[in-house]
Protein backbone atom coordinates (compact mmCIF):
# COMPACT_ATOMS: atom_id res chain seq x y z
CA UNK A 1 -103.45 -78.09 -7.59
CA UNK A 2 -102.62 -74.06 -8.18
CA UNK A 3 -98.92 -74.43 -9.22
CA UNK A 4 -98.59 -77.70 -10.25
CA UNK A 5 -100.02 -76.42 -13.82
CA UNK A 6 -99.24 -73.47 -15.82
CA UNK A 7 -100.39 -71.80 -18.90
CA UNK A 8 -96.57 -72.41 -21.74
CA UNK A 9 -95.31 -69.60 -22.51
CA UNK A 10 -95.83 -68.78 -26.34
CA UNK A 11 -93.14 -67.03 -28.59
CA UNK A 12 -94.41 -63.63 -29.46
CA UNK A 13 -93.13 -64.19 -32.98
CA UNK A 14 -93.87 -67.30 -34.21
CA UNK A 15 -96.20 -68.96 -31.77
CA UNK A 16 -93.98 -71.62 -30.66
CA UNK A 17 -93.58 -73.10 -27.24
CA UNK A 18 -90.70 -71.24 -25.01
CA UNK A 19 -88.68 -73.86 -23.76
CA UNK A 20 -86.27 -73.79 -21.37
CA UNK A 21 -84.07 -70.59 -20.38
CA UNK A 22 -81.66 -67.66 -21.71
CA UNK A 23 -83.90 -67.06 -25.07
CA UNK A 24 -83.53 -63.50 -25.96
CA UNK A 25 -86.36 -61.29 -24.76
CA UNK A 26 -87.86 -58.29 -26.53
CA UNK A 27 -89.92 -55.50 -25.28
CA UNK A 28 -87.85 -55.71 -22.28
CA UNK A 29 -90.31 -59.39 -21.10
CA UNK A 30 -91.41 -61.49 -24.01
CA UNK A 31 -89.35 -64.48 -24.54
CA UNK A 32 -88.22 -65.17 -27.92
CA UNK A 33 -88.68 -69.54 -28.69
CA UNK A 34 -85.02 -71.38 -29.51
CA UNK A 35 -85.42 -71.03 -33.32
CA UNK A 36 -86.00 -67.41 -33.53
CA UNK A 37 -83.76 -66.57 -30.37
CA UNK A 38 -80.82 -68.78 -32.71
CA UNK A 39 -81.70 -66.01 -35.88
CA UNK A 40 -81.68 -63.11 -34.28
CA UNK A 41 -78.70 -60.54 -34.56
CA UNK A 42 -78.72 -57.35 -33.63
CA UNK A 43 -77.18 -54.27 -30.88
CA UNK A 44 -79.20 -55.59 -27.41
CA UNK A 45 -79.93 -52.07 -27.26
CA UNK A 46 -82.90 -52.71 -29.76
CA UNK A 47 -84.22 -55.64 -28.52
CA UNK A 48 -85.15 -53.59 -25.43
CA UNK A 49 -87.88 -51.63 -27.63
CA UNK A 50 -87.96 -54.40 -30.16
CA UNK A 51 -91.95 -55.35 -31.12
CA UNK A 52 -93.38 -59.01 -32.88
CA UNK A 53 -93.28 -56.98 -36.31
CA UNK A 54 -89.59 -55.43 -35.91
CA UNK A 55 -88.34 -59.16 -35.66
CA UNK A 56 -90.65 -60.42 -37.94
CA UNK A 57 -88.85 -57.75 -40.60
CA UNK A 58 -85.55 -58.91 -38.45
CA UNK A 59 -85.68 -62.61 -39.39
CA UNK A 60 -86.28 -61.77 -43.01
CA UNK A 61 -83.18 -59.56 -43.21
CA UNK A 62 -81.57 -62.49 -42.02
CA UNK A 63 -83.00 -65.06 -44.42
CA UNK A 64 -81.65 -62.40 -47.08
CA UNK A 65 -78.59 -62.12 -45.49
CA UNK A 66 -77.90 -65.57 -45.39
CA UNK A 67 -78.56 -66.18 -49.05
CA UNK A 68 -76.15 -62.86 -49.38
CA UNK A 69 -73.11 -64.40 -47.60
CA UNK A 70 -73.77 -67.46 -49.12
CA UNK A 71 -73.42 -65.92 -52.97
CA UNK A 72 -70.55 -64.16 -52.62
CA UNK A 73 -66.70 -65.04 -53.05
CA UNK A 74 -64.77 -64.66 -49.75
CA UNK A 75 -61.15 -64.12 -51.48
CA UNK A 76 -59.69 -63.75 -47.74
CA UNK A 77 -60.70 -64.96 -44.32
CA UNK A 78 -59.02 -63.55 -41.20
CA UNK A 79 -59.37 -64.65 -37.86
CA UNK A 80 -58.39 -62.70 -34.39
CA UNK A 81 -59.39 -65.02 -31.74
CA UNK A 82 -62.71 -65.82 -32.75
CA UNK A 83 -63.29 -62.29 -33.95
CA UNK A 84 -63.38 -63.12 -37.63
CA UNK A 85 -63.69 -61.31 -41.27
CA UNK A 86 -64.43 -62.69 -44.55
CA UNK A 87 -63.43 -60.16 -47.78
CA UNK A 88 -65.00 -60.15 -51.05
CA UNK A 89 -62.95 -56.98 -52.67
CA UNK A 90 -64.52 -57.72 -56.07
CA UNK A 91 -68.13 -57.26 -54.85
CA UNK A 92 -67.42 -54.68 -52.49
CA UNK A 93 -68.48 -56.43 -49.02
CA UNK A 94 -67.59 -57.99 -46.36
CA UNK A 95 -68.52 -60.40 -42.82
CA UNK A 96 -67.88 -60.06 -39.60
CA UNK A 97 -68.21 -62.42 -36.57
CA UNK A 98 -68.14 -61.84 -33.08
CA UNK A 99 -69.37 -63.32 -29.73
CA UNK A 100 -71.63 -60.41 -29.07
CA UNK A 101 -73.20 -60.67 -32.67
CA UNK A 102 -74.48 -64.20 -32.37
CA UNK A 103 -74.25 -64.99 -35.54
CA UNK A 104 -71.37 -67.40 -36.75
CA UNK A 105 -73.33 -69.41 -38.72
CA UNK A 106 -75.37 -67.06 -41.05
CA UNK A 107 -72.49 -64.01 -40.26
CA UNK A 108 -73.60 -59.91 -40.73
CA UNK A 109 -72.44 -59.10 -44.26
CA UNK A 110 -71.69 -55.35 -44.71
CA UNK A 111 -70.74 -53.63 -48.03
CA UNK A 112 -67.75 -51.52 -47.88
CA UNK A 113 -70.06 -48.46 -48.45
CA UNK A 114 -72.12 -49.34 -44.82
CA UNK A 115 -68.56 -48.72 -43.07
CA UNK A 116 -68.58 -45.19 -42.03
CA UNK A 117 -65.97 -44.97 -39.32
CA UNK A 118 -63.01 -47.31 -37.99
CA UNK A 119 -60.81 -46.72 -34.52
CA UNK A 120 -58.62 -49.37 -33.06
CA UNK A 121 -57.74 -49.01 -29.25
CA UNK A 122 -55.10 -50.65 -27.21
CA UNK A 123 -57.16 -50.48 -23.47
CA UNK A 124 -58.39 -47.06 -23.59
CA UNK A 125 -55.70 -45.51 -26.00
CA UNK A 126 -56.41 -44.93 -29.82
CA UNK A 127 -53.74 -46.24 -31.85
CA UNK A 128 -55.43 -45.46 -35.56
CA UNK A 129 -58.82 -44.75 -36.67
CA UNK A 130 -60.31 -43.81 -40.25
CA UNK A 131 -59.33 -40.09 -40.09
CA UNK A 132 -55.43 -40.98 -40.25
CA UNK A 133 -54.96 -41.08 -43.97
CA UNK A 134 -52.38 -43.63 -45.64
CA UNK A 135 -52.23 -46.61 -45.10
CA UNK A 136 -51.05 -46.34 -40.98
CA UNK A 137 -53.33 -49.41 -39.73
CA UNK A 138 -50.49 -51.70 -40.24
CA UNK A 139 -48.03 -49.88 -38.52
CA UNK A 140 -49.99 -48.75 -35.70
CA UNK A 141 -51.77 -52.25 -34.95
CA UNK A 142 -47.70 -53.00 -34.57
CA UNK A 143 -46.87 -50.91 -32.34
CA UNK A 144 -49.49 -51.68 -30.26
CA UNK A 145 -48.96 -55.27 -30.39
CA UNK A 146 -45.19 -54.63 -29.43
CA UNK A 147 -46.46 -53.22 -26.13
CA UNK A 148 -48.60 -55.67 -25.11
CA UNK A 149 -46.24 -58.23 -25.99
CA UNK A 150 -43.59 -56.28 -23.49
CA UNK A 151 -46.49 -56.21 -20.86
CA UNK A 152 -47.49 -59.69 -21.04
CA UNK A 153 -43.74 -60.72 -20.41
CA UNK A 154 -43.19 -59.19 -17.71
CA UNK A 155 -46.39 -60.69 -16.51
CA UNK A 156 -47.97 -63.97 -17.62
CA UNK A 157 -50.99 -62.89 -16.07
CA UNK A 158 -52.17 -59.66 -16.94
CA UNK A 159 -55.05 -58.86 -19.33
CA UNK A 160 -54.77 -56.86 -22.30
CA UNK A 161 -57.01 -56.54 -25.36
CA UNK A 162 -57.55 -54.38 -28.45
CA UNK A 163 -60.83 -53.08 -28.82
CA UNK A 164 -62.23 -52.61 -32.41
CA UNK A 165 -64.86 -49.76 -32.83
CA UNK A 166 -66.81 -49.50 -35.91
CA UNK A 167 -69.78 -46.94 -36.80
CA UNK A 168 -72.17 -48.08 -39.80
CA UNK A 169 -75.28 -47.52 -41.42
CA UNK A 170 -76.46 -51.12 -41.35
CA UNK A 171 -79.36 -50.32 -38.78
CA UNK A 172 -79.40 -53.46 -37.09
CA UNK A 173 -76.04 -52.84 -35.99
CA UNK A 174 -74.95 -49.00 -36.11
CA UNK A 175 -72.38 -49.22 -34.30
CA UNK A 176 -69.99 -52.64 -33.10
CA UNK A 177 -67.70 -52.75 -30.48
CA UNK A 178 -65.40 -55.45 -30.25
CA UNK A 179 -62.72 -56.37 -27.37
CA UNK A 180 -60.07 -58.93 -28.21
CA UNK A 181 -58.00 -60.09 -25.27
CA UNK A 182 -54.52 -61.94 -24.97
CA UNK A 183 -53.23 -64.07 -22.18
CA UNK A 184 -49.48 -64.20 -23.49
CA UNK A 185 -47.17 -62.84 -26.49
CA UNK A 186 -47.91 -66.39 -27.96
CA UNK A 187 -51.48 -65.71 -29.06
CA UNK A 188 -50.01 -62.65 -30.49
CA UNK A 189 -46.44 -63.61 -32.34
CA UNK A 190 -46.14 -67.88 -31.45
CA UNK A 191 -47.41 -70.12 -33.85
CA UNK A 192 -51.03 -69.64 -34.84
CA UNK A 193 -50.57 -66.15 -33.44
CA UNK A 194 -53.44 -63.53 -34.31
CA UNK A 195 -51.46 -60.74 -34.82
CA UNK A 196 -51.35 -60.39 -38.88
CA UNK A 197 -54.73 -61.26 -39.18
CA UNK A 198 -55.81 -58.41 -36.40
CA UNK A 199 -53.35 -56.37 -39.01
CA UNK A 200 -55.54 -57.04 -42.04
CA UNK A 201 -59.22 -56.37 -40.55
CA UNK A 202 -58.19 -53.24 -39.23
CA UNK A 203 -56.59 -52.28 -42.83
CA UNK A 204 -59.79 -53.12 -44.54
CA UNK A 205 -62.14 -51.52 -41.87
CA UNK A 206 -59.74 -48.62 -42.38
CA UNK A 207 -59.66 -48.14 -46.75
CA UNK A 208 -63.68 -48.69 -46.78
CA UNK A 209 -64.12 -46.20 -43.83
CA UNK A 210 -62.16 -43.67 -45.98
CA UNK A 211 -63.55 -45.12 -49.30
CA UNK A 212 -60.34 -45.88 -50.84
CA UNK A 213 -59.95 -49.22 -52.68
CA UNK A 214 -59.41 -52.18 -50.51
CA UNK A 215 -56.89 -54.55 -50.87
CA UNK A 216 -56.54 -58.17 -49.34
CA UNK A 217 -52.96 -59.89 -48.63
């Protein structure tokens, strides 16, 4: 009879039944249940160390956050192939969503103030960053898209992304990095292209990296 009945697993956090698989684990072994996997946001690199009372605190912050994002007046909304920012400029904050964040329905609001550093790479080359002063993120995000867009049409098939990296002091998520990949110069400059809206995050990343006032288009 050994085997045929085990002991459910129980979610360190909440007591629930574990059901099923690919819950997020914490503590490097303890299975988080479906509802407080689906709430959780935050760099894996915590979860690793992560204890019942750190995501206890965790899924509070989120509760807060939610009623956060849910207050505030998102004047713009840009979206880079499912890499997406929402800009209050009155308040002073702003959401982001990615894949790796896990969060796009209750999305990681940042003020402008938690933004400490910006840098934009095309593959492994920096094309702008926080330190550049003006207002260069425009222009650089440009250029950058004008060579991938030769790349790509010389070959349908290669793979080329920008990747976004941005230091903060929001300690669930100190630092973000975030890769955004084309397939052709359509997703770029065709219709429903990304490439303006790419423009636009990077430009407010940039002015509340540097602290200077940040302005939506």
């Amino acid at each position: 009879m050994m085997g045929l009945f085990h002991k459910k697993e129980a979610c360190p956090v909440c007591g629930g039944e574990v059901k099923g698989l690919f819950h997020k684990k914490i503590g490097g072994k303890k299975a988080l249940c479906k509802d407080c996997s689906a709430q959780v946001s935050m760099a894996k690199e915590l979860l690793k160390d992560a204890t019942p009372e750190f995501i206890k605190e965790h899924l509070e912050y989120r509760r807060e956050n939610a009623l956060k994002y849910n207050a505030l007046h998102w004047e713009a909304e840009y979206d880079a192939r499912g890499t997406k920012m929402g800009v209050d400029p009155g308040a002073g904050f702003l959401y982001l969503v990615d894949a790796d964040m896990d969060d796009s329905d209750n999305p990681v609001v940042f003020s402008f103030d938690q933004i400490t550093r910006y840098e934009l790479y095309r593959l492994n080359k920096k094309v702008d960053d926080s330190d550049t002063p003006g207002a260069t993120a425009l222009e650089s995000a440009l250029s950058a898209l004008s060579g991938i867009a030769k790349i790509l049409d010389k070959d349908k098939n290669s793979n080329d992304y920008f990747r976004l990296l941005i230091t903060t002091t929001e300690p669930y998520w100190p630092e973000l990095k975030i890769e955004i990949y084309f397939n052709s110069p359509d997703d770029i400059y065709g219709f429903g292209g990304f490439g303006d809206d790419l423009e636009r995050m990077c430009q407010v990343l940039k002015s509340a990296a540097r602290r200077e006032p940040v302005t939506i288009c």
